[in-house]
C-alpha atoms as a PDB file:
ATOM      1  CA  UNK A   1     -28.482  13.957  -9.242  1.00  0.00           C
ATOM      2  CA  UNK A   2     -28.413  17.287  -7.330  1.00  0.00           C
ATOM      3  CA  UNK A   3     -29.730  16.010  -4.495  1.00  0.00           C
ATOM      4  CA  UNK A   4     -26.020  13.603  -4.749  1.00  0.00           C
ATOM      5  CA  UNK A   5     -23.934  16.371  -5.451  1.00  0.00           C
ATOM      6  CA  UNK A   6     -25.175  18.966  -2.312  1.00  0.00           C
ATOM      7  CA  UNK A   7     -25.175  16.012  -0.507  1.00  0.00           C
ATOM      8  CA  UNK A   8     -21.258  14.967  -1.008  1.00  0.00           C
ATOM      9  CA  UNK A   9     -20.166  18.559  -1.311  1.00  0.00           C
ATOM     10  CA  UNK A  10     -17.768  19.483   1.067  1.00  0.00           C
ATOM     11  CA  UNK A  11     -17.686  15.488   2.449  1.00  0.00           C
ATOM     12  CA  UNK A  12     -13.558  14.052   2.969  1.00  0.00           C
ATOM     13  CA  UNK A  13     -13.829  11.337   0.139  1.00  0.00           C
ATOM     14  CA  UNK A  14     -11.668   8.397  -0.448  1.00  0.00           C
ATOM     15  CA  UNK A  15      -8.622   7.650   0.628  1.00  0.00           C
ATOM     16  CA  UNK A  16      -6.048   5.058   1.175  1.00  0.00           C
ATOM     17  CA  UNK A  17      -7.860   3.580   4.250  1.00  0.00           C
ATOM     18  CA  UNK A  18     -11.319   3.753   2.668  1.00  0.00           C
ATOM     19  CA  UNK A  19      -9.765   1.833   0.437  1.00  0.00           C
ATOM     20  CA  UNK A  20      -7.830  -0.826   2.779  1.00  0.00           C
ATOM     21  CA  UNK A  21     -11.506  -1.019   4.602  1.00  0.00           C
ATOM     22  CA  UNK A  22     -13.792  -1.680   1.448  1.00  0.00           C
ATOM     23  CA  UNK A  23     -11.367  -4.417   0.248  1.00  0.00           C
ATOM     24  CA  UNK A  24     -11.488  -5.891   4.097  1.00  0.00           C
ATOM     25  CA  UNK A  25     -14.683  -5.406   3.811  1.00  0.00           C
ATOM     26  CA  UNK A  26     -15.613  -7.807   0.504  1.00  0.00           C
ATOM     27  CA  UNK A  27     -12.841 -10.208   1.464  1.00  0.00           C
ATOM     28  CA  UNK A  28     -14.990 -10.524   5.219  1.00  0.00           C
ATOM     29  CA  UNK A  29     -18.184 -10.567   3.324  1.00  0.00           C
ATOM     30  CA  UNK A  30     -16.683 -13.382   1.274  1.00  0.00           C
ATOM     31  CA  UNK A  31     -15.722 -15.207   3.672  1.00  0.00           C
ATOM     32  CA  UNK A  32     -19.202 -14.972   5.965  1.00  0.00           C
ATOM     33  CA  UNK A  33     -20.598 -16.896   2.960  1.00  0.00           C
ATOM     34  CA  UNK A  34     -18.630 -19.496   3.157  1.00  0.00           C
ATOM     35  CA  UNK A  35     -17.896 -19.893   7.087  1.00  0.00           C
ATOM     36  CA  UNK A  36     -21.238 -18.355   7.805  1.00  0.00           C
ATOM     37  CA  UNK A  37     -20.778 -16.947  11.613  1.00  0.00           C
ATOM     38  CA  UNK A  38     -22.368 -13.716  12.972  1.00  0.00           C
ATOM     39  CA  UNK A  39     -18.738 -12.597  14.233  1.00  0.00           C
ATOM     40  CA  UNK A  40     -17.394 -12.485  10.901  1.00  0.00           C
ATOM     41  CA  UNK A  41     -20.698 -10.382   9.160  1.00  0.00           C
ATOM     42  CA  UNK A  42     -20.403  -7.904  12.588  1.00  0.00           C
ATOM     43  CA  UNK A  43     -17.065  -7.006  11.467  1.00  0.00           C
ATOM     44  CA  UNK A  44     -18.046  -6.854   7.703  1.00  0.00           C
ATOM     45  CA  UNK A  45     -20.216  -4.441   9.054  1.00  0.00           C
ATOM     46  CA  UNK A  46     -17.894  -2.189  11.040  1.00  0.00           C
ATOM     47  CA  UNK A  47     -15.966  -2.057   8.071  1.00  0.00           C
ATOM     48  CA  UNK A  48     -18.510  -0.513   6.077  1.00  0.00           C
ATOM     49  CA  UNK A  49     -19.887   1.863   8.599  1.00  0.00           C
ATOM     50  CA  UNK A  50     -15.865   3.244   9.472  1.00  0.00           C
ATOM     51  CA  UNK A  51     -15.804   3.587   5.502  1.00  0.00           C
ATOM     52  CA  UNK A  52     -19.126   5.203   5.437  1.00  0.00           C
ATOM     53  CA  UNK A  53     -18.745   7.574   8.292  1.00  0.00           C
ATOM     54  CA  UNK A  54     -15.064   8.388   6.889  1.00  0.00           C
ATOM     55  CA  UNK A  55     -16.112   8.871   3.416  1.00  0.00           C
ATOM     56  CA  UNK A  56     -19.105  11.413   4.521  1.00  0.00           C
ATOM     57  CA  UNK A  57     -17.280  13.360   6.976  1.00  0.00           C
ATOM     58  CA  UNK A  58     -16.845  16.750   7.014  1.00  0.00           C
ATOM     59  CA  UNK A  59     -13.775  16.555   9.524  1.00  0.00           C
ATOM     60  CA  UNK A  60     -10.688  16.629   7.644  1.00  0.00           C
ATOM     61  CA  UNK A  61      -8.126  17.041   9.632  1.00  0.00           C
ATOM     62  CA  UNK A  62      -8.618  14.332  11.681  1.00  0.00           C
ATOM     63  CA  UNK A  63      -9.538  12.336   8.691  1.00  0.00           C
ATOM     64  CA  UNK A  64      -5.840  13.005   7.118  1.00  0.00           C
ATOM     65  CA  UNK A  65      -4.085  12.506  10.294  1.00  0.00           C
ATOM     66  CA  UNK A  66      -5.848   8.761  10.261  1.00  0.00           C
ATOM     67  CA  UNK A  67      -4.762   8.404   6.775  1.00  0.00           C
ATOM     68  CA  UNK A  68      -1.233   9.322   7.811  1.00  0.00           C
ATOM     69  CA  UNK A  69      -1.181   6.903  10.827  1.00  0.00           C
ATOM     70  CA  UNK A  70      -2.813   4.166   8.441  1.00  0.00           C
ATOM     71  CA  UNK A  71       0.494   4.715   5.762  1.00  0.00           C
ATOM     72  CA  UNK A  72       2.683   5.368   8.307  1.00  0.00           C
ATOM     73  CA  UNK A  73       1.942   1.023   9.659  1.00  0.00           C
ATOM     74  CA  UNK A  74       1.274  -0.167   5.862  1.00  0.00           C
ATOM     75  CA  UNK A  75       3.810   2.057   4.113  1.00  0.00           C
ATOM     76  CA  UNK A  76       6.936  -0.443   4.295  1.00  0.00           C
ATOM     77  CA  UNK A  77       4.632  -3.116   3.620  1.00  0.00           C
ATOM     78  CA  UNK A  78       3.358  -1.493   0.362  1.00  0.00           C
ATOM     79  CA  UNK A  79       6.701  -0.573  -0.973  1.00  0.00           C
ATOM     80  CA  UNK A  80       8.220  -3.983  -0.247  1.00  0.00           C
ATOM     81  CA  UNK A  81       5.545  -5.545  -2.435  1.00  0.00           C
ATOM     82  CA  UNK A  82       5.849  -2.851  -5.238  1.00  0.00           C
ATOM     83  CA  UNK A  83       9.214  -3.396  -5.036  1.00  0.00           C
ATOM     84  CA  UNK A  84       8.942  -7.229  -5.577  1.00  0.00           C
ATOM     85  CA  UNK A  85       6.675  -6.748  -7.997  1.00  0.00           C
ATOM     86  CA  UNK A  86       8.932  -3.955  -9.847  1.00  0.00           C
ATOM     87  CA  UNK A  87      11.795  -6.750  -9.644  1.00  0.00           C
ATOM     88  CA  UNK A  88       9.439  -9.782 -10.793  1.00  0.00           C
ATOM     89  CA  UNK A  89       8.621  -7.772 -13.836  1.00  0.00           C
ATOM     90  CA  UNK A  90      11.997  -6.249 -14.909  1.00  0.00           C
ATOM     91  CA  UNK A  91      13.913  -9.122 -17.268  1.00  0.00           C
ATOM     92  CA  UNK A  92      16.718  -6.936 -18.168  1.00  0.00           C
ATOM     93  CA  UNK A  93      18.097  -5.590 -14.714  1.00  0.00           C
ATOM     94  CA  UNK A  94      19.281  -7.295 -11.286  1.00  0.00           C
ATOM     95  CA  UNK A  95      18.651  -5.845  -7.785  1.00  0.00           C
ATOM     96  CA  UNK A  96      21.026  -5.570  -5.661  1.00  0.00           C
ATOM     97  CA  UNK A  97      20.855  -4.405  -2.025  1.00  0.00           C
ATOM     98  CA  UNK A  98      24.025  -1.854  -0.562  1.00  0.00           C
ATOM     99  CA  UNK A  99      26.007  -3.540   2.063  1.00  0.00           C
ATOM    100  CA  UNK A 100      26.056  -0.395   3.961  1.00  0.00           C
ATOM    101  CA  UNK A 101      23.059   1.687   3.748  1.00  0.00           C
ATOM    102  CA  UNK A 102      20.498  -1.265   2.331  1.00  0.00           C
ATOM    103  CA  UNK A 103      19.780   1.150  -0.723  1.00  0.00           C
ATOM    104  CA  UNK A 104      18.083  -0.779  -3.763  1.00  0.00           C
ATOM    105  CA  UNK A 105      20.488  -0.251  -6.752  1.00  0.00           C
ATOM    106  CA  UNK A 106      19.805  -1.763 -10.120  1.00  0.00           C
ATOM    107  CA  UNK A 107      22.240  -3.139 -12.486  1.00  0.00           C
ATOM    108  CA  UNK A 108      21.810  -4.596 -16.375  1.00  0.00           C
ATOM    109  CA  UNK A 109      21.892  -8.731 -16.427  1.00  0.00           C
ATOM    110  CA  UNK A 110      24.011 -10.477 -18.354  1.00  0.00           C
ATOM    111  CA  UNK A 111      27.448  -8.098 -17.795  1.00  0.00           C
ATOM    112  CA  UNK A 112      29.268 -11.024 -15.682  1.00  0.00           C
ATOM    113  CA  UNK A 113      31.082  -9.984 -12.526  1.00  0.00           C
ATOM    114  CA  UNK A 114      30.671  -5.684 -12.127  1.00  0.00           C
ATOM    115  CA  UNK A 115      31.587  -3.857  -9.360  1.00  0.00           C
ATOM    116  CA  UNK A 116      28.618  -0.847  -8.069  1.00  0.00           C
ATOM    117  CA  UNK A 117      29.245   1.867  -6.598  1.00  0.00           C
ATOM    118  CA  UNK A 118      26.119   2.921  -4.068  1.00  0.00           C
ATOM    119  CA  UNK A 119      24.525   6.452  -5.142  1.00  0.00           C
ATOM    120  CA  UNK A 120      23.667   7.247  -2.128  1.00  0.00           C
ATOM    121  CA  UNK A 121      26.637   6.266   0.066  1.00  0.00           C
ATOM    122  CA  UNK A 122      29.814   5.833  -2.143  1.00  0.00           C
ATOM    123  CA  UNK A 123      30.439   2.562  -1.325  1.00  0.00           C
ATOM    124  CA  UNK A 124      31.452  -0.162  -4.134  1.00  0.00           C
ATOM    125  CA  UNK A 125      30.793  -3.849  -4.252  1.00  0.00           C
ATOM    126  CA  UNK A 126      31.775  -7.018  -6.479  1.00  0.00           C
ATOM    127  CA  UNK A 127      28.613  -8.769  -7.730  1.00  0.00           C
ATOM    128  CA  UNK A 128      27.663 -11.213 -10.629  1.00  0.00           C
ATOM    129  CA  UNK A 129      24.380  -9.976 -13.000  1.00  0.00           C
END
């Protein structure tokens, strides 16, 4: 167990892309079982050598700044689908989007016709909940 430790000490760790690679990763390895072609396990296996040689580096800043490029393609992605989800789960509010600045407001169901006013630009709208 010391052996581990001394060996990880000082290493960058996990991040967001580790992440984003290990789940490319099993979902390639999954699917070289069932296609079975050598392209398919090469790339299952760049996966887990750019998530190996990531997580054991000892070069962080150029570590972050690939974690910052990697959120700065996926980040609208991942808050449009926490977003949905947010929305999918909520039963007592409706989402509405601002005409004018596209901010996501939220509104109680069930009120019949209201009219919002946008936080963030002062702009108000007629909608049903």
């Amino acid at each position: 167990m010391n052996f581990i430790q001394r060996l990880l000490y000082g290493r960058y760790g996990w991040d967001q892309l580790n992440i984003f690679l290990t789940w490319t990763a099993l979902v390639l390895s999954l699917l070289d079982l069932f296609l079975d072609t050598s392209v398919l396990y090469y790339l299952y296996f760049l996966c887990v050598a750019a998530v190996l040689f990531r997580a054991l580096s000892r070069n962080f800043t150029r570590r972050r700044a690939e974690n910052a490029k990697f959120l700065s393609l996926a980040g609208p992605v991942i808050r449009w689908v926490k977003l949905r989800r947010t929305i999918h789960r909520d039963k007592e509010h409706r989402y509405f989007k601002c005409p004018n600045c596209g901010q996501q407001l939220r509104v109680p169901r069930g009120k019949g016709k209201v009219s919002i006013t946008c936080r963030n630009c002062g702009v108000s709208f007629e909608e049903k909940t």
